[in-house]
N, C-alpha and C. Protein backbone atom coordinates (compact mmCIF):
# COMPACT_ATOMS: atom_id res chain seq x y z
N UNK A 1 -97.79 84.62 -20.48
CA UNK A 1 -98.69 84.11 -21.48
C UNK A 1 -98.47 82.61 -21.65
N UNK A 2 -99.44 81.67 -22.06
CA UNK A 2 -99.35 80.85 -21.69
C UNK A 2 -100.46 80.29 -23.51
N UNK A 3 -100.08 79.07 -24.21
CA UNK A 3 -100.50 78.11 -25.14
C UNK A 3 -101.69 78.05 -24.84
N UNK A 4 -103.21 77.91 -25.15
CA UNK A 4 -104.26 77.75 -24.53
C UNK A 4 -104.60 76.23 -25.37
N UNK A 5 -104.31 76.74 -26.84
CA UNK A 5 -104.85 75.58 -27.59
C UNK A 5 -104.73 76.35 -29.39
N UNK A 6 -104.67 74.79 -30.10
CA UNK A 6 -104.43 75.13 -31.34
C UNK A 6 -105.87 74.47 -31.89
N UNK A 7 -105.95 76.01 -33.53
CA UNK A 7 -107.67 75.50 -34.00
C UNK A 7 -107.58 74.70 -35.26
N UNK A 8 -108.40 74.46 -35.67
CA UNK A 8 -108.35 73.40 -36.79
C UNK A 8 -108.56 74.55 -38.31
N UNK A 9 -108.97 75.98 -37.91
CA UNK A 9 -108.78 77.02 -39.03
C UNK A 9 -108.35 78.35 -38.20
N UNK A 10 -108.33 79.16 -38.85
CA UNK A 10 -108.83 80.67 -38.79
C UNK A 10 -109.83 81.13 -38.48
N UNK A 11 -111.19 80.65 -38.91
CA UNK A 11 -112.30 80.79 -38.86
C UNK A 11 -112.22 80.45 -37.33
N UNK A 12 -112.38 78.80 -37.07
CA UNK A 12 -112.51 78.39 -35.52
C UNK A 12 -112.04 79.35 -34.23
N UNK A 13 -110.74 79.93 -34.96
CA UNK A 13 -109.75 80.98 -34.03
C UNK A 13 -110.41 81.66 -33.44
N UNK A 14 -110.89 82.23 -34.70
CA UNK A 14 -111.31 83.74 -34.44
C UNK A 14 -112.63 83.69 -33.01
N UNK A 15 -113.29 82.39 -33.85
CA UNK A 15 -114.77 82.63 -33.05
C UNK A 15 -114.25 81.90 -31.62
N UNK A 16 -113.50 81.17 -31.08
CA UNK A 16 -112.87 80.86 -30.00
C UNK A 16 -112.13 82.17 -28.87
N UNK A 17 -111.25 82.65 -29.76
CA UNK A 17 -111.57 84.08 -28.86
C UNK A 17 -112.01 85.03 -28.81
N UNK A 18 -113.04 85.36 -29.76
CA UNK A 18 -114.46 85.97 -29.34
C UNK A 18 -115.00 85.33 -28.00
N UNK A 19 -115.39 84.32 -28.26
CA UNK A 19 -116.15 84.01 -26.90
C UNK A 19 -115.29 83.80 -26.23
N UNK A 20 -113.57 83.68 -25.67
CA UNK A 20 -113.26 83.71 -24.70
C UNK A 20 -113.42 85.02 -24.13
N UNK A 21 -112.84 85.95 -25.11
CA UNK A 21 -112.95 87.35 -24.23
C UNK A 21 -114.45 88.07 -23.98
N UNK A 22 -115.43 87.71 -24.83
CA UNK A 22 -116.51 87.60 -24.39
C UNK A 22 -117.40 87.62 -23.05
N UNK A 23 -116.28 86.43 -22.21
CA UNK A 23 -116.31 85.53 -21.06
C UNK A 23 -115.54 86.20 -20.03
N UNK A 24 -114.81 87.29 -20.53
CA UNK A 24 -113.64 87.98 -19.54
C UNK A 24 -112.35 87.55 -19.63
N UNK A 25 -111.87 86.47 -20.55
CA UNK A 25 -110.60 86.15 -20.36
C UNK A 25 -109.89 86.72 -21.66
N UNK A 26 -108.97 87.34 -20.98
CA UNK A 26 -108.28 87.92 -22.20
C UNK A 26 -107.04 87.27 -22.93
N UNK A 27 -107.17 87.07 -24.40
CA UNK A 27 -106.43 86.14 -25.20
C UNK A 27 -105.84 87.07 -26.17
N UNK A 28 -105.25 85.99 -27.15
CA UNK A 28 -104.28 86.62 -28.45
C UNK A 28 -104.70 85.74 -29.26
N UNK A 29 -104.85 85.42 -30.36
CA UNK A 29 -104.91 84.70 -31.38
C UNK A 29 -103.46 85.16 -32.27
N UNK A 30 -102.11 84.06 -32.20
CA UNK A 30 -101.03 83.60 -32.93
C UNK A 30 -101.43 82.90 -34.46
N UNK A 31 -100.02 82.72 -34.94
CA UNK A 31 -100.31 81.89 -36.37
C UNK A 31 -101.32 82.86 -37.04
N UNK A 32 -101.67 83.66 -36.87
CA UNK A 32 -102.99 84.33 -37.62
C UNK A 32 -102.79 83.91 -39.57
N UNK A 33 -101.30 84.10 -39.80
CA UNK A 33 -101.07 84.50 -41.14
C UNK A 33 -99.82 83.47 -41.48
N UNK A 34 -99.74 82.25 -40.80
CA UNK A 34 -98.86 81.45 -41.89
C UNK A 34 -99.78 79.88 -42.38
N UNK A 35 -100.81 80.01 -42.44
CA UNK A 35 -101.01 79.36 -43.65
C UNK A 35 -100.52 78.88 -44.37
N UNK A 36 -100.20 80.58 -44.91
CA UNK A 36 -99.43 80.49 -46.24
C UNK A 36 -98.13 80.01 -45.90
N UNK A 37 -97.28 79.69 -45.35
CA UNK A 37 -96.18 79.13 -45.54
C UNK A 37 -96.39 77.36 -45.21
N UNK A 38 -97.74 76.78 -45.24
CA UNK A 38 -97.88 75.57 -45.24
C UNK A 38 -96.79 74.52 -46.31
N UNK A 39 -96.44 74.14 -46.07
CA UNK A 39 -95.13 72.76 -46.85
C UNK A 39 -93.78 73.37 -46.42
N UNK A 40 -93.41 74.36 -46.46
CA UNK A 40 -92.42 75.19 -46.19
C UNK A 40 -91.94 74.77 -44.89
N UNK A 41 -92.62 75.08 -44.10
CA UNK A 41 -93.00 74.55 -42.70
C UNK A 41 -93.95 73.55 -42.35
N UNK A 42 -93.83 72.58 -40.94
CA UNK A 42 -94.69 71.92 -40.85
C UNK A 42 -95.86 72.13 -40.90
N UNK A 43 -96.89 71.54 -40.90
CA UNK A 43 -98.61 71.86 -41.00
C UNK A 43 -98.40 72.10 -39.24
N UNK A 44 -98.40 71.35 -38.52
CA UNK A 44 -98.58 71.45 -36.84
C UNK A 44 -97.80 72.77 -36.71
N UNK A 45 -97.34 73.38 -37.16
CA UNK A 45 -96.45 74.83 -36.74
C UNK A 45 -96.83 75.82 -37.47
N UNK A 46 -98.10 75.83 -38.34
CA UNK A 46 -98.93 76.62 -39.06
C UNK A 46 -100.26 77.17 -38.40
N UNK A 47 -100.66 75.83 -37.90
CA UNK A 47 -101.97 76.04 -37.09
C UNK A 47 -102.22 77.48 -36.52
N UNK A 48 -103.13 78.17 -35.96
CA UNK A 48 -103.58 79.27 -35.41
C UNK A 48 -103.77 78.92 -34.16
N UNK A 49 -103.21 79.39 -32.71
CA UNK A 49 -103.10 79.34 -31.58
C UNK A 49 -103.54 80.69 -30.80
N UNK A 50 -104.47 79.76 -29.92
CA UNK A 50 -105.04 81.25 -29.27
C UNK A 50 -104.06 81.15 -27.42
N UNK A 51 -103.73 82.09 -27.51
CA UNK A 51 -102.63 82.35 -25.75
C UNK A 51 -103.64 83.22 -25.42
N UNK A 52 -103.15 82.33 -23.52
CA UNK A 52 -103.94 83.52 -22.92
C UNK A 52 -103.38 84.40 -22.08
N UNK A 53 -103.46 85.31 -21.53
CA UNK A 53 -102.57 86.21 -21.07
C UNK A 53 -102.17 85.79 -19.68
N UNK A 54 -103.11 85.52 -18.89
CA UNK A 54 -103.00 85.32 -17.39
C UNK A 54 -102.93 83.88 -17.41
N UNK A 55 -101.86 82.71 -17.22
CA UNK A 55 -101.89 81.55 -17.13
C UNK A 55 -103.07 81.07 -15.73
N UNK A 56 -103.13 81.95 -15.33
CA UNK A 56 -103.91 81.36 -13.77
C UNK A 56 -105.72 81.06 -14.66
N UNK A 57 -105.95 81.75 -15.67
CA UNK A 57 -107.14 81.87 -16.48
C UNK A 57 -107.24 80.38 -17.54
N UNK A 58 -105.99 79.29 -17.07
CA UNK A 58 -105.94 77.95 -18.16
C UNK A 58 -107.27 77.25 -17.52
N UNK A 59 -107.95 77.06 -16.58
CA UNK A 59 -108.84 76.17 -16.39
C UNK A 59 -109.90 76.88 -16.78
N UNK A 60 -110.39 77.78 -16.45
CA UNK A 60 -111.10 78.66 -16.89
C UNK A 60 -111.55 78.47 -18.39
N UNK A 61 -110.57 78.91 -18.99
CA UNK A 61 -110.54 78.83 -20.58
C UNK A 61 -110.96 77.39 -21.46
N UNK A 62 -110.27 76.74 -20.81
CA UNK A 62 -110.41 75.25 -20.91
C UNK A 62 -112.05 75.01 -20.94
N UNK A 63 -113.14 75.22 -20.01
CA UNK A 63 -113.98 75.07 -19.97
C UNK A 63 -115.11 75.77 -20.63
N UNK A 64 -114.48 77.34 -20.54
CA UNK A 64 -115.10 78.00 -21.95
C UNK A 64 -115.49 77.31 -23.07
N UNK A 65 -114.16 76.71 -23.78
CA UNK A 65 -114.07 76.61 -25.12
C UNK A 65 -114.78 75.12 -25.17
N UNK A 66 -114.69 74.27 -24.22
CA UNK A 66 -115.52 72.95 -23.96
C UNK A 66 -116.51 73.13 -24.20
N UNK A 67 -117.22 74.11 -23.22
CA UNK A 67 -118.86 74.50 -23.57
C UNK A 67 -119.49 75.06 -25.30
N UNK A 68 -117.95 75.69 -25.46
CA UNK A 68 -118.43 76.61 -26.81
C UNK A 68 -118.36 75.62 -28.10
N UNK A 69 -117.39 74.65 -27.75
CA UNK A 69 -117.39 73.26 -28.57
C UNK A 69 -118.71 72.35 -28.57
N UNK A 70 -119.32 72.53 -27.61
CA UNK A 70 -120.06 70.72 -27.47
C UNK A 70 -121.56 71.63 -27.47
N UNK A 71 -121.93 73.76 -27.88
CA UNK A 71 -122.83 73.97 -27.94
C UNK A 71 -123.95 73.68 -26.56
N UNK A 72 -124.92 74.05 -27.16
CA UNK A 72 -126.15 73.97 -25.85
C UNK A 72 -127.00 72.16 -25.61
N UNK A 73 -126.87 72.20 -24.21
CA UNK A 73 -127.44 70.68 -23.98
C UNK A 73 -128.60 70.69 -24.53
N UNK A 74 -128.33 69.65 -25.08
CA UNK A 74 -130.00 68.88 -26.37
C UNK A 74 -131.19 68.81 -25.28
N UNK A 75 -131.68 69.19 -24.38
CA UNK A 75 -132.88 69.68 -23.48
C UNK A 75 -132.82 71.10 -23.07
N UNK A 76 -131.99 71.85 -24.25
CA UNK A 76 -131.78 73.43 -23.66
C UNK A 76 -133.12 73.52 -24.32
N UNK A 77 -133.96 75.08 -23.90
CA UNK A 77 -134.83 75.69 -24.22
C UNK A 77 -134.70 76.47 -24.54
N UNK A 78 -135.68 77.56 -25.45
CA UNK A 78 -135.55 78.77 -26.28
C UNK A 78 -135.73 79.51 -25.00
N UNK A 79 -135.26 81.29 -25.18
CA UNK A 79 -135.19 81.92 -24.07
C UNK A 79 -136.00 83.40 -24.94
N UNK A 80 -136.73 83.92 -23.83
CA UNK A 80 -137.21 85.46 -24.11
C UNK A 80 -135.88 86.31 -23.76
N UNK A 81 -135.94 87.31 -25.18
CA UNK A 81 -135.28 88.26 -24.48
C UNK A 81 -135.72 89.61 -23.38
N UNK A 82 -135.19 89.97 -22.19
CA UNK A 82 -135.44 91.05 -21.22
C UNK A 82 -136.01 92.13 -21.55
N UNK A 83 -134.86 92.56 -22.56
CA UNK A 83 -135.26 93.93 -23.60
C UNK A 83 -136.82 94.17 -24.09
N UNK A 84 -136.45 93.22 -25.19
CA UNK A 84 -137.80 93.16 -26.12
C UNK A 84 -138.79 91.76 -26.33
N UNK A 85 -138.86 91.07 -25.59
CA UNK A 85 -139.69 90.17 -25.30
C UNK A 85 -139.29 89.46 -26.94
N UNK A 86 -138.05 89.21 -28.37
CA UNK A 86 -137.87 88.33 -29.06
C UNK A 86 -137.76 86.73 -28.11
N UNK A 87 -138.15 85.83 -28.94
CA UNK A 87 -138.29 84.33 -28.58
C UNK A 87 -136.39 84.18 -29.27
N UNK A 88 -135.76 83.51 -28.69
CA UNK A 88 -134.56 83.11 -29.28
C UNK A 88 -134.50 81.40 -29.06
N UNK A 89 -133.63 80.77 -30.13
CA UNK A 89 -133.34 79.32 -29.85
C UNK A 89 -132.14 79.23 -28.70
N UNK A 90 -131.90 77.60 -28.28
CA UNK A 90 -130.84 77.94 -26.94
C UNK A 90 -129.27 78.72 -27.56
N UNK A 91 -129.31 78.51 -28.98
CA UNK A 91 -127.72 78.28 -29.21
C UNK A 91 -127.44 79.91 -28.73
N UNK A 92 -128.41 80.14 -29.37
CA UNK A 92 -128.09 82.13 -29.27
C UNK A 92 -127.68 82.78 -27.84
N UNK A 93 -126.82 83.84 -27.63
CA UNK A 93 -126.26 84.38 -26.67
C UNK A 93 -126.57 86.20 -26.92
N UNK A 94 -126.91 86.22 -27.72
CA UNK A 94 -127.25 87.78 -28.16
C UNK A 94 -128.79 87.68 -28.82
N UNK A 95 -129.38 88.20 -28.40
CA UNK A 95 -130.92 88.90 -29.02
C UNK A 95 -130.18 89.29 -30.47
N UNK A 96 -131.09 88.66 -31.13
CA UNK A 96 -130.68 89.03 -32.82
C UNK A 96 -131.66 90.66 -33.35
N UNK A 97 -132.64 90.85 -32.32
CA UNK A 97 -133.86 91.68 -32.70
C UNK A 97 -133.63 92.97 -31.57
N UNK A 98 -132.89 93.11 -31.02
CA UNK A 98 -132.01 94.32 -29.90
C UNK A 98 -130.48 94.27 -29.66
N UNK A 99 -129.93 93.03 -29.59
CA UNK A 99 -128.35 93.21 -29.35
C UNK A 99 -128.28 92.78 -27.93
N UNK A 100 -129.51 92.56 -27.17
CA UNK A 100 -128.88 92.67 -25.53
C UNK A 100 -128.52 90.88 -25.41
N UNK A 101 -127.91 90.86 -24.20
CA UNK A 101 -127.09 89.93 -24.04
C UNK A 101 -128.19 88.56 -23.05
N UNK A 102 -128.03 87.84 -23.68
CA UNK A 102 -128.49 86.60 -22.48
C UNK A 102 -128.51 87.12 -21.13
N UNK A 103 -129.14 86.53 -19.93
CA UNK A 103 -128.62 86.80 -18.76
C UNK A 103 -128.22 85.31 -18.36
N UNK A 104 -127.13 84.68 -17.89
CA UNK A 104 -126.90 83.53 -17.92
C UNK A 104 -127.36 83.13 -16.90
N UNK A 105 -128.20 83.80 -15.91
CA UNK A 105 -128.59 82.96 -14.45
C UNK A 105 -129.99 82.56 -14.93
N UNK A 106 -130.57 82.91 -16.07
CA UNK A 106 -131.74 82.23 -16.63
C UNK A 106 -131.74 81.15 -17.10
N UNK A 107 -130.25 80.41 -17.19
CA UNK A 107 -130.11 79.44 -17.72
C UNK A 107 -130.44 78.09 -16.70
């Protein structure tokens, strides 16, 4: 297991490895629960850290979370979904009106 990267909350964590494992790479989210010991301990040793299991998966991941950071390029387009013909904006990755998944070679 291997450090992937530290988030700026809990919140960020969480949704960081969602979409990593999302993506196939399988992670851990650390720090989940010291917060609360913020002053006690340093703030930098509180943070929430997501590891990933297979170190060979660090570039990989790396680029995940790049993409999942910097969102859809400002000339992305809205996409139909397969399923049920809903209109979605680019950010979306799931049909909000069926559940089915993007197909990413439409991109």
């Amino acid at each position: 297991m291997k450090r992937l990267t530290r988030a700026p909350n809990l919140i960020t964590a969480q949704h960081w490895v969602n979409v990593l494992v999302t993506a196939g790479v399988p992670c851990e989210l650390h720090n989940r629960f010291l917060n609360g010991a913020l002053g006690d301990i340093p703030a930098d040793q509180c943070a929430p850290e997501i590891w990933i299991v297979d170190d060979r998966d660090e570039a990989l991941a790396h680029g995940i979370l790049e993409r999942a950071r910097s969102g859809p390029a400002q000339n992305a387009r809205p996409w139909r979904c397969a399923n049920c013909g809903e209109t979605l904006e680019p950010q979306f990755t799931v049909c909000w009106q069926c559940g089915t998944a993007r197909n990413p070679l439409d991109d």
